[in-house]
C-alpha atoms as a PDB file:
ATOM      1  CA  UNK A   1     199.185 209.561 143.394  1.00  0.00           C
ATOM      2  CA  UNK A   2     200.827 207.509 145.831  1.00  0.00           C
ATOM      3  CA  UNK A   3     198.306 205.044 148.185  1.00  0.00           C
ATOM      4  CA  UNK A   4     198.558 204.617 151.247  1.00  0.00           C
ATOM      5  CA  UNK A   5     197.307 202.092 153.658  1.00  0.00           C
ATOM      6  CA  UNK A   6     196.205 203.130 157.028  1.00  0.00           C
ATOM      7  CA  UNK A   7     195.153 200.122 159.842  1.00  0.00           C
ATOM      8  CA  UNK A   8     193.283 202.063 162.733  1.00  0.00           C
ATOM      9  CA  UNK A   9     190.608 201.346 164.871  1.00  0.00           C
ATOM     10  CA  UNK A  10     189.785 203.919 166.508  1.00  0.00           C
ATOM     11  CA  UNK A  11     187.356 206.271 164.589  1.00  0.00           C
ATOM     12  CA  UNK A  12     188.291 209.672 165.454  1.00  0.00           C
ATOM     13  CA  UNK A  13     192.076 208.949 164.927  1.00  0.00           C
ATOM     14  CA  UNK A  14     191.742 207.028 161.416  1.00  0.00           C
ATOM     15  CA  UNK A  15     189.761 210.062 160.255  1.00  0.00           C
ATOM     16  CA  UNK A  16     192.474 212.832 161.672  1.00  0.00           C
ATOM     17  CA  UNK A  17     194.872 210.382 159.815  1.00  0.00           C
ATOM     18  CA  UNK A  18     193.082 209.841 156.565  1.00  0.00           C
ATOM     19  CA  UNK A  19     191.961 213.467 156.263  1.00  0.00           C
ATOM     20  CA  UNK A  20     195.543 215.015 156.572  1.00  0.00           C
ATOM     21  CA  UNK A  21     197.246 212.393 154.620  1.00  0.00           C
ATOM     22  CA  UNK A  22     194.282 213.232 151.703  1.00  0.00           C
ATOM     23  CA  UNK A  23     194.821 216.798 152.469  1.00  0.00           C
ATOM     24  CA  UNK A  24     198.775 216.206 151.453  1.00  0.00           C
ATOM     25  CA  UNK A  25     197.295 214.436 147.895  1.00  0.00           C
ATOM     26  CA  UNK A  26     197.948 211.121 149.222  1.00  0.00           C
ATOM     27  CA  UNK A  27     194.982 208.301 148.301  1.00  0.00           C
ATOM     28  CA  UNK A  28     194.249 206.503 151.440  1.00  0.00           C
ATOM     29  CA  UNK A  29     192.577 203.493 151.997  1.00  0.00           C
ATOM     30  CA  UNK A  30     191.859 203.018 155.951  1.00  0.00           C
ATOM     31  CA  UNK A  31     190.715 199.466 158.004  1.00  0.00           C
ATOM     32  CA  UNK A  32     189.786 198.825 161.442  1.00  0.00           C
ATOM     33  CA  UNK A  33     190.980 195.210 161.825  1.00  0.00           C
ATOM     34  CA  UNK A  34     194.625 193.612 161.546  1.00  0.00           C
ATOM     35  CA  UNK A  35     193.006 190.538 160.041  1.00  0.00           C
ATOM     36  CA  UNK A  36     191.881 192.618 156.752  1.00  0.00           C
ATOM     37  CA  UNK A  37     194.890 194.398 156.451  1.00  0.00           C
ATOM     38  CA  UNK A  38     196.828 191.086 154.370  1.00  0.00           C
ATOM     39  CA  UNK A  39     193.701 190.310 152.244  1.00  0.00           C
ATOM     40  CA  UNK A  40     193.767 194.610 151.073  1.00  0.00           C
ATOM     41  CA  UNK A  41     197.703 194.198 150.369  1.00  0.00           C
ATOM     42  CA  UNK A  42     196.973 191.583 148.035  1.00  0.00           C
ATOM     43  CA  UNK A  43     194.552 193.489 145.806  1.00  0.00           C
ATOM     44  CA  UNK A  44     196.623 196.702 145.521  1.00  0.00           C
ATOM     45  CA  UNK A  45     199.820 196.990 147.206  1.00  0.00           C
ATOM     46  CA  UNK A  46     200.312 200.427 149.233  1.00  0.00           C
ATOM     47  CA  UNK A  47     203.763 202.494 149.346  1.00  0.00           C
ATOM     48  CA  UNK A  48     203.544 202.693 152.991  1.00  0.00           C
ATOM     49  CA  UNK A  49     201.258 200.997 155.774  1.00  0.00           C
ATOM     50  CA  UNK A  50     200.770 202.981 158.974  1.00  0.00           C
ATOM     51  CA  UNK A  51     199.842 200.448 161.279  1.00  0.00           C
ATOM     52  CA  UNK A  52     198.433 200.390 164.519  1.00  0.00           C
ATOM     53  CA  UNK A  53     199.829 197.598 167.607  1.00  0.00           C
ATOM     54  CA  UNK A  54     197.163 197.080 168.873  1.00  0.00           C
ATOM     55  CA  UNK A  55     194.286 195.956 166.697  1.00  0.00           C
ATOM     56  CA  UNK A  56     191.382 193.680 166.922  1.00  0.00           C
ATOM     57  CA  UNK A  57     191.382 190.625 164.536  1.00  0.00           C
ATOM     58  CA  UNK A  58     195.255 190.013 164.397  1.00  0.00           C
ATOM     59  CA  UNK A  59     197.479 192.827 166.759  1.00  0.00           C
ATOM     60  CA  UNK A  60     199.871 194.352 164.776  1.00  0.00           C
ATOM     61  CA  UNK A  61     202.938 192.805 165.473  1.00  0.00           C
ATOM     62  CA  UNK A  62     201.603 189.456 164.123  1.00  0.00           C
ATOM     63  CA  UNK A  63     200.509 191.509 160.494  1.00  0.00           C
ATOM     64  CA  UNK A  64     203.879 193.249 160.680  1.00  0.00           C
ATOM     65  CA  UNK A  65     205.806 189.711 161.247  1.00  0.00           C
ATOM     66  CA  UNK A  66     203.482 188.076 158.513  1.00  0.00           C
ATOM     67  CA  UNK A  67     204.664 191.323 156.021  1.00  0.00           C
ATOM     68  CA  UNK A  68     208.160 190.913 156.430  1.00  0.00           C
ATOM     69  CA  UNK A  69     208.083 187.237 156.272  1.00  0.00           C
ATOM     70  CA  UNK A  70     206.627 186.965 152.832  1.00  0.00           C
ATOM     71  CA  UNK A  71     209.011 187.879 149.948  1.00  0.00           C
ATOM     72  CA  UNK A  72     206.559 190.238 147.892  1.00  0.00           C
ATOM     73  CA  UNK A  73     205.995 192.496 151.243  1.00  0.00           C
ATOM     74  CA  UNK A  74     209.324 192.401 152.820  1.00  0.00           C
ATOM     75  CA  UNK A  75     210.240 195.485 151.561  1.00  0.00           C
ATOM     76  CA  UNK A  76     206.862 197.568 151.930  1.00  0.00           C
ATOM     77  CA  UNK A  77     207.734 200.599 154.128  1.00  0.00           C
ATOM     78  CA  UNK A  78     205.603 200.280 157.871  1.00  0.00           C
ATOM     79  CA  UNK A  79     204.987 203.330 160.032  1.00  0.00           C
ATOM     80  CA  UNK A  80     203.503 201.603 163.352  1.00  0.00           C
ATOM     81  CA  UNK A  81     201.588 204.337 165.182  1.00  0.00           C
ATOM     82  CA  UNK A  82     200.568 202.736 169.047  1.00  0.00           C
ATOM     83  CA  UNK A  83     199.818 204.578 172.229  1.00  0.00           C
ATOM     84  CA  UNK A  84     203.031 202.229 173.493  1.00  0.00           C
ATOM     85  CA  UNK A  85     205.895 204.828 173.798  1.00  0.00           C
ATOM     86  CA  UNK A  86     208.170 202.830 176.226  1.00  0.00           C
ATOM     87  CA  UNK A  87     211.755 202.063 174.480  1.00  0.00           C
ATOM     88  CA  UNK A  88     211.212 198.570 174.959  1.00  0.00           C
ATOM     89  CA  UNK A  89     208.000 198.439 172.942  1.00  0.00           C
ATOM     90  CA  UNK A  90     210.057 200.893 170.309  1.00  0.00           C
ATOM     91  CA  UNK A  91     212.932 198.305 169.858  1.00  0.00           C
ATOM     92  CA  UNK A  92     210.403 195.279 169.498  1.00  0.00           C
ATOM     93  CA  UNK A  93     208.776 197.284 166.757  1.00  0.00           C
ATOM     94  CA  UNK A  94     211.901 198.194 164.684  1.00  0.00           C
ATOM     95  CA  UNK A  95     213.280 194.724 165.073  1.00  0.00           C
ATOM     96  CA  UNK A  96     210.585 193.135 163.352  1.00  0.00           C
ATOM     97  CA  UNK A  97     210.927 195.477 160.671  1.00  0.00           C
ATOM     98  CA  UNK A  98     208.937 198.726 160.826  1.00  0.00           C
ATOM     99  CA  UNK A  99     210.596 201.233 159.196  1.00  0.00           C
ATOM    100  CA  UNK A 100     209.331 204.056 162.148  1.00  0.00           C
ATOM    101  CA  UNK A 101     207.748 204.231 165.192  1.00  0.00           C
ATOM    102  CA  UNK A 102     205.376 207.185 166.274  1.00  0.00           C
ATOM    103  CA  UNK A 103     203.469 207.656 169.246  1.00  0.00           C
ATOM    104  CA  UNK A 104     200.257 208.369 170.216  1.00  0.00           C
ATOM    105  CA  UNK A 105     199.342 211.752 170.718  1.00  0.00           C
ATOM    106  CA  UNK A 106     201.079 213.020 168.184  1.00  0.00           C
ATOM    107  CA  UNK A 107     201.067 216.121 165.528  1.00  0.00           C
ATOM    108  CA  UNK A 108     199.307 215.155 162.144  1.00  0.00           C
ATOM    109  CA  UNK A 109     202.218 217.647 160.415  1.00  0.00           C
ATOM    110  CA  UNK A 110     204.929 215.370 161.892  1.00  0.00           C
ATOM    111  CA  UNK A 111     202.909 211.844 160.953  1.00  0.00           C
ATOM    112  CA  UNK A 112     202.727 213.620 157.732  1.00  0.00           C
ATOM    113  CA  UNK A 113     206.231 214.375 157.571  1.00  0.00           C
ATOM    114  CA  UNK A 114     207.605 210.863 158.537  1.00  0.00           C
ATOM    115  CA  UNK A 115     205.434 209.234 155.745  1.00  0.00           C
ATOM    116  CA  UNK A 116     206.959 211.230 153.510  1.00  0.00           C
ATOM    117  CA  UNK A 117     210.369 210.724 154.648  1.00  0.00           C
ATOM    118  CA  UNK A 118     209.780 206.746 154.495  1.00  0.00           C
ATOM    119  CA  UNK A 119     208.381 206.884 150.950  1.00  0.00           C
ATOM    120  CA  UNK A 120     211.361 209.277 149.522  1.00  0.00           C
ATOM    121  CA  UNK A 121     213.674 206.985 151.425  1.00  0.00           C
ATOM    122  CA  UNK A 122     212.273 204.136 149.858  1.00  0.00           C
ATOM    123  CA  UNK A 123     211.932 204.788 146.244  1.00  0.00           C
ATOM    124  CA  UNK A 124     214.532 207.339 145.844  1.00  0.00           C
ATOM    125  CA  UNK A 125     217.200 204.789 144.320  1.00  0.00           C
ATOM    126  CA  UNK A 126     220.364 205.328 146.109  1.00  0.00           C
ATOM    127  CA  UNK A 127     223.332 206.697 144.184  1.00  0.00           C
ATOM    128  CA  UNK A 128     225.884 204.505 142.407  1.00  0.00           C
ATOM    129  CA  UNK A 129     228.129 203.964 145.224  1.00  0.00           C
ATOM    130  CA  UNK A 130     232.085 204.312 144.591  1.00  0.00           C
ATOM    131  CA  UNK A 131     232.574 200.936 146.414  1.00  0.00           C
ATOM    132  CA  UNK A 132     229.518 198.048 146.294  1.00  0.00           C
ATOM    133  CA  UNK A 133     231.116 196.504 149.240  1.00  0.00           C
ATOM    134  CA  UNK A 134     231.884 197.586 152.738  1.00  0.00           C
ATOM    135  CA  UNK A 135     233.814 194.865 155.028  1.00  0.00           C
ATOM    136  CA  UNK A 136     234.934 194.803 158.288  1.00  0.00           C
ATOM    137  CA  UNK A 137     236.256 191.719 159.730  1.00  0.00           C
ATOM    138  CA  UNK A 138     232.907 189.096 159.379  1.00  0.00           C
ATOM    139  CA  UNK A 139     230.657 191.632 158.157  1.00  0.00           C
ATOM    140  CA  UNK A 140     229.763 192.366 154.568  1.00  0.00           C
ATOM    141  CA  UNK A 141     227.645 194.912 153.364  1.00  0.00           C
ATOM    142  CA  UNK A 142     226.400 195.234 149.969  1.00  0.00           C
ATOM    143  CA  UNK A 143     225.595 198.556 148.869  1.00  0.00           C
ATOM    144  CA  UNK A 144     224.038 197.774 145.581  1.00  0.00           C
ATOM    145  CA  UNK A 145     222.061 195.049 146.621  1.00  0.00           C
ATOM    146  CA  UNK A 146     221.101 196.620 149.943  1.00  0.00           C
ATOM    147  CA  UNK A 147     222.591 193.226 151.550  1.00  0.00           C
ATOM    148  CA  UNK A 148     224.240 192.222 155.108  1.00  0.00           C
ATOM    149  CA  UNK A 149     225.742 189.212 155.656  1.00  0.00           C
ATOM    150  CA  UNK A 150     227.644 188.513 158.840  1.00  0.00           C
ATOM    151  CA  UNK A 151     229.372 185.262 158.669  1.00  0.00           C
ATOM    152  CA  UNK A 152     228.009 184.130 155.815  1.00  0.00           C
ATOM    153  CA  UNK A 153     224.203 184.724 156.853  1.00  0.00           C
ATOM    154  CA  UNK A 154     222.433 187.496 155.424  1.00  0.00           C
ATOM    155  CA  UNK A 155     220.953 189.998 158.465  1.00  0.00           C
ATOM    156  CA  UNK A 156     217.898 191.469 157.846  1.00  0.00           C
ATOM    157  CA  UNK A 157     217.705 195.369 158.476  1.00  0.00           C
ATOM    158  CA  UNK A 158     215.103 197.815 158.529  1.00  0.00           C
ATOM    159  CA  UNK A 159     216.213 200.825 155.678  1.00  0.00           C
ATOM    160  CA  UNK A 160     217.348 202.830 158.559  1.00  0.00           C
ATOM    161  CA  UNK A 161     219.130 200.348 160.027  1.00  0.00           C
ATOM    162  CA  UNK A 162     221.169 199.390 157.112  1.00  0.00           C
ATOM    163  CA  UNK A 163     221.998 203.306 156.357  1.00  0.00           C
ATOM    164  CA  UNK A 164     223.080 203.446 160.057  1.00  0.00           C
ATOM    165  CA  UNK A 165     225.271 200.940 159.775  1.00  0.00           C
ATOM    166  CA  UNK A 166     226.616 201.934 156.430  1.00  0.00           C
ATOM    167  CA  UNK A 167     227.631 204.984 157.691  1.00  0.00           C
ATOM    168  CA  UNK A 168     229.322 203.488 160.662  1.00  0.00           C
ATOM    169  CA  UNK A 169     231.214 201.041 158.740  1.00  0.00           C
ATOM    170  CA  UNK A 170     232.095 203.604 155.831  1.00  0.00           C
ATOM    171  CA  UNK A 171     233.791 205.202 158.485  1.00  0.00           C
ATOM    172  CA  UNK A 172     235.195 202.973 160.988  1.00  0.00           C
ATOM    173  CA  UNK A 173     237.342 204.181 163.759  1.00  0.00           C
ATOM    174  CA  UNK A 174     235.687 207.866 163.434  1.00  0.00           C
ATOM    175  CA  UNK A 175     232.958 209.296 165.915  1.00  0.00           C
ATOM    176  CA  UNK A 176     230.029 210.596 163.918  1.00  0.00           C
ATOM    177  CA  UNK A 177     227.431 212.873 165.660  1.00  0.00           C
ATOM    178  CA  UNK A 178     223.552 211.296 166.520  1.00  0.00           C
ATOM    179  CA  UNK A 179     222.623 214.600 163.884  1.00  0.00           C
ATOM    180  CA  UNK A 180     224.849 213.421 161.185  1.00  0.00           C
ATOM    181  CA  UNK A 181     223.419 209.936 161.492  1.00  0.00           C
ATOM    182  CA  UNK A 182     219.759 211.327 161.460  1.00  0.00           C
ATOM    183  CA  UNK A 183     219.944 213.377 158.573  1.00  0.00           C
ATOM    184  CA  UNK A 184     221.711 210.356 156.804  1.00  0.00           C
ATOM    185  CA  UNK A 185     219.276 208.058 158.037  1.00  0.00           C
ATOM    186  CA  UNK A 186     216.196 209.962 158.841  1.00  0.00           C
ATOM    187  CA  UNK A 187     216.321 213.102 156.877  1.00  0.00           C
ATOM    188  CA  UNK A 188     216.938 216.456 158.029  1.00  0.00           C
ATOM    189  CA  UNK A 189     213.277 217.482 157.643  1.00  0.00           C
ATOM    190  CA  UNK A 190     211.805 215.553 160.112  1.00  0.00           C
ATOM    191  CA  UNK A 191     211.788 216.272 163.642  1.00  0.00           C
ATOM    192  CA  UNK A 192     213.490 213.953 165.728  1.00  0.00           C
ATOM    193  CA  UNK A 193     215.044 213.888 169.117  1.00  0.00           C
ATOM    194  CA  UNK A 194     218.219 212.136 169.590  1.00  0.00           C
ATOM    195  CA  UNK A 195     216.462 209.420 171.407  1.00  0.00           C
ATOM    196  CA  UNK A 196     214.937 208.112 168.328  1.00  0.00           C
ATOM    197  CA  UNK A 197     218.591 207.475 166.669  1.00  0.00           C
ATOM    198  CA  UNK A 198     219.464 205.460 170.018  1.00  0.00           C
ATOM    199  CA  UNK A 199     216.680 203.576 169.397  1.00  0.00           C
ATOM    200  CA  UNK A 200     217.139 202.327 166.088  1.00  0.00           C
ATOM    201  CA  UNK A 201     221.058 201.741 167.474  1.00  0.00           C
ATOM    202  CA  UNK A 202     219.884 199.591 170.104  1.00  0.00           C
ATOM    203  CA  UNK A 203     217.362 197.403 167.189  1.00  0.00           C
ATOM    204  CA  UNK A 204     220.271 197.346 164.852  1.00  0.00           C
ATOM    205  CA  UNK A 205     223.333 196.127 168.193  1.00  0.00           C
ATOM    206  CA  UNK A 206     220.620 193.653 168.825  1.00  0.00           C
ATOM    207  CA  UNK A 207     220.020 192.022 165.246  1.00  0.00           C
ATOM    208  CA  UNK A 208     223.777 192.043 164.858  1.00  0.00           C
ATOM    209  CA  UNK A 209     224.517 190.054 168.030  1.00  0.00           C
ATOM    210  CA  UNK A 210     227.853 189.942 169.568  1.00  0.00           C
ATOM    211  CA  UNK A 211     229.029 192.076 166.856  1.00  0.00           C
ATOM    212  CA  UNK A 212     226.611 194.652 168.018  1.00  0.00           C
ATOM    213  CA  UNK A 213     229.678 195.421 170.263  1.00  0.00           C
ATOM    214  CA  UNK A 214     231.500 197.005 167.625  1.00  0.00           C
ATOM    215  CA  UNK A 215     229.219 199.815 168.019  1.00  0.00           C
ATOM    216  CA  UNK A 216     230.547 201.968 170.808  1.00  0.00           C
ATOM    217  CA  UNK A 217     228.278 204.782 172.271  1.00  0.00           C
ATOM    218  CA  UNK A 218     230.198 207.973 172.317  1.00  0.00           C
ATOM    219  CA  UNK A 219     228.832 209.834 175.175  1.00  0.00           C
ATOM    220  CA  UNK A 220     227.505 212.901 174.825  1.00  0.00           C
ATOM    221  CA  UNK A 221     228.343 213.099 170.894  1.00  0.00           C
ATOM    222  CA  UNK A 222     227.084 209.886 169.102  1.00  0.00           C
ATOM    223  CA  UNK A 223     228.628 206.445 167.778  1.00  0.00           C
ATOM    224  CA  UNK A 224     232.057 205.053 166.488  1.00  0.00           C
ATOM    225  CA  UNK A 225     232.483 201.854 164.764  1.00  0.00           C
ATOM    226  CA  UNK A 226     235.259 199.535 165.733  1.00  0.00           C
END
């Protein structure tokens, strides 16, 4: 049974949460304050933490930063689930690290869906690739290590930023469709608009830098890598 952490504090919506996710044969574990949330990771380590921005104690950006900071949590998947819907607040949430963004209201079936999605992206190992390394020019991808490196320093990426950008690179020079990259990234069963792929674009151009340029926007039918 897989465990699930879920950082809420408002009552009615960590019960909706917590009684669909238990409903789905999850075991769910649910606090009100950010400033728990670290002390509960380090008795039993969950498979996914939904977390909520805005939380009394220590907000959720802070908990998120102190997660992806520490070596034995910089890999735990993070949902954050915040009444901030604004693209801006999106992109500051997947560039610290969170895995997927969902906004308040929202359906229980889709948070449902998305936590799944993160957990089979996560600990479904990837298949043997028939190349471990994808260059192009200063950037170096390593496929079986799940690495980036652009000159010389290794980028951290979100799991759907690095299969973004392995797809891009795989196949440089060609246009791929925002679907194509969502089912590679996302899944294809889990409802998402197109917006949500442009988000995660605009996360990964940023942590890239200048060489976020090699990304061109394809309007009207998705991205092309340089």
């Amino acid at each position: 049974m897989q465990y699930i952490l879920v950082a809420e504090d408002d009552r009615d919506i960590q019960e909706l949460i917590v009684y669909n996710l238990e409903q789905d044969g999850f075991k769910v574990q649910a606090v009100s304050r950010g400033d728990l949330i670290l002390d509960v990771i380090k008795k039993e380590r969950p498979a996914l933490l939904l977390l909520d921005v805005m939380l009394p104690g220590m907000n959720g950006v802070d908990v998120c930063k102190a997660l992806r900071s520490a070596e034995e949590t910089r890999n735990l998947p993070i949902i954050m689930v915040t009444a901030k819907g604004s693209e801006t607040d999106k992109i500051v949430g997947l560039e610290l690290g969170a895995d997927d963004y969902i906004t308040k209201p929202f359906s229980p079936k889709e948070l449902v869906a998305r936590a799944k999605a993160v957990l089979r992206r996560s600990q479904t190992p990837p298949p043997i690739p028939k190349r471990e390394i994808l260059q192009n020019r200063d950037l170096k991808i390593d496929l079986r290590k799940h690495r980036v490196n652009l000159e010389n320093k290794e980028i951290a990426l979100t799991l759907t930023e690095f299969n973004l950008l392995k797809e891009l690179v795989a196949a440089s020079g060609t246009v791929l469709t925002r679907g194509f990259l969502m089912e590679k990234a996302i899944g294809s069963d889990v409802s998402v608009t197109d917006r949500t792929i442009d988000v995660h674009m605009a996360a990964l151009r940023k942590k890239l830098g200048t060489y976020g340029d090699s990304i061109e926007t394809v309007r009207g039918v998705g991205y092309r890598f340089k």
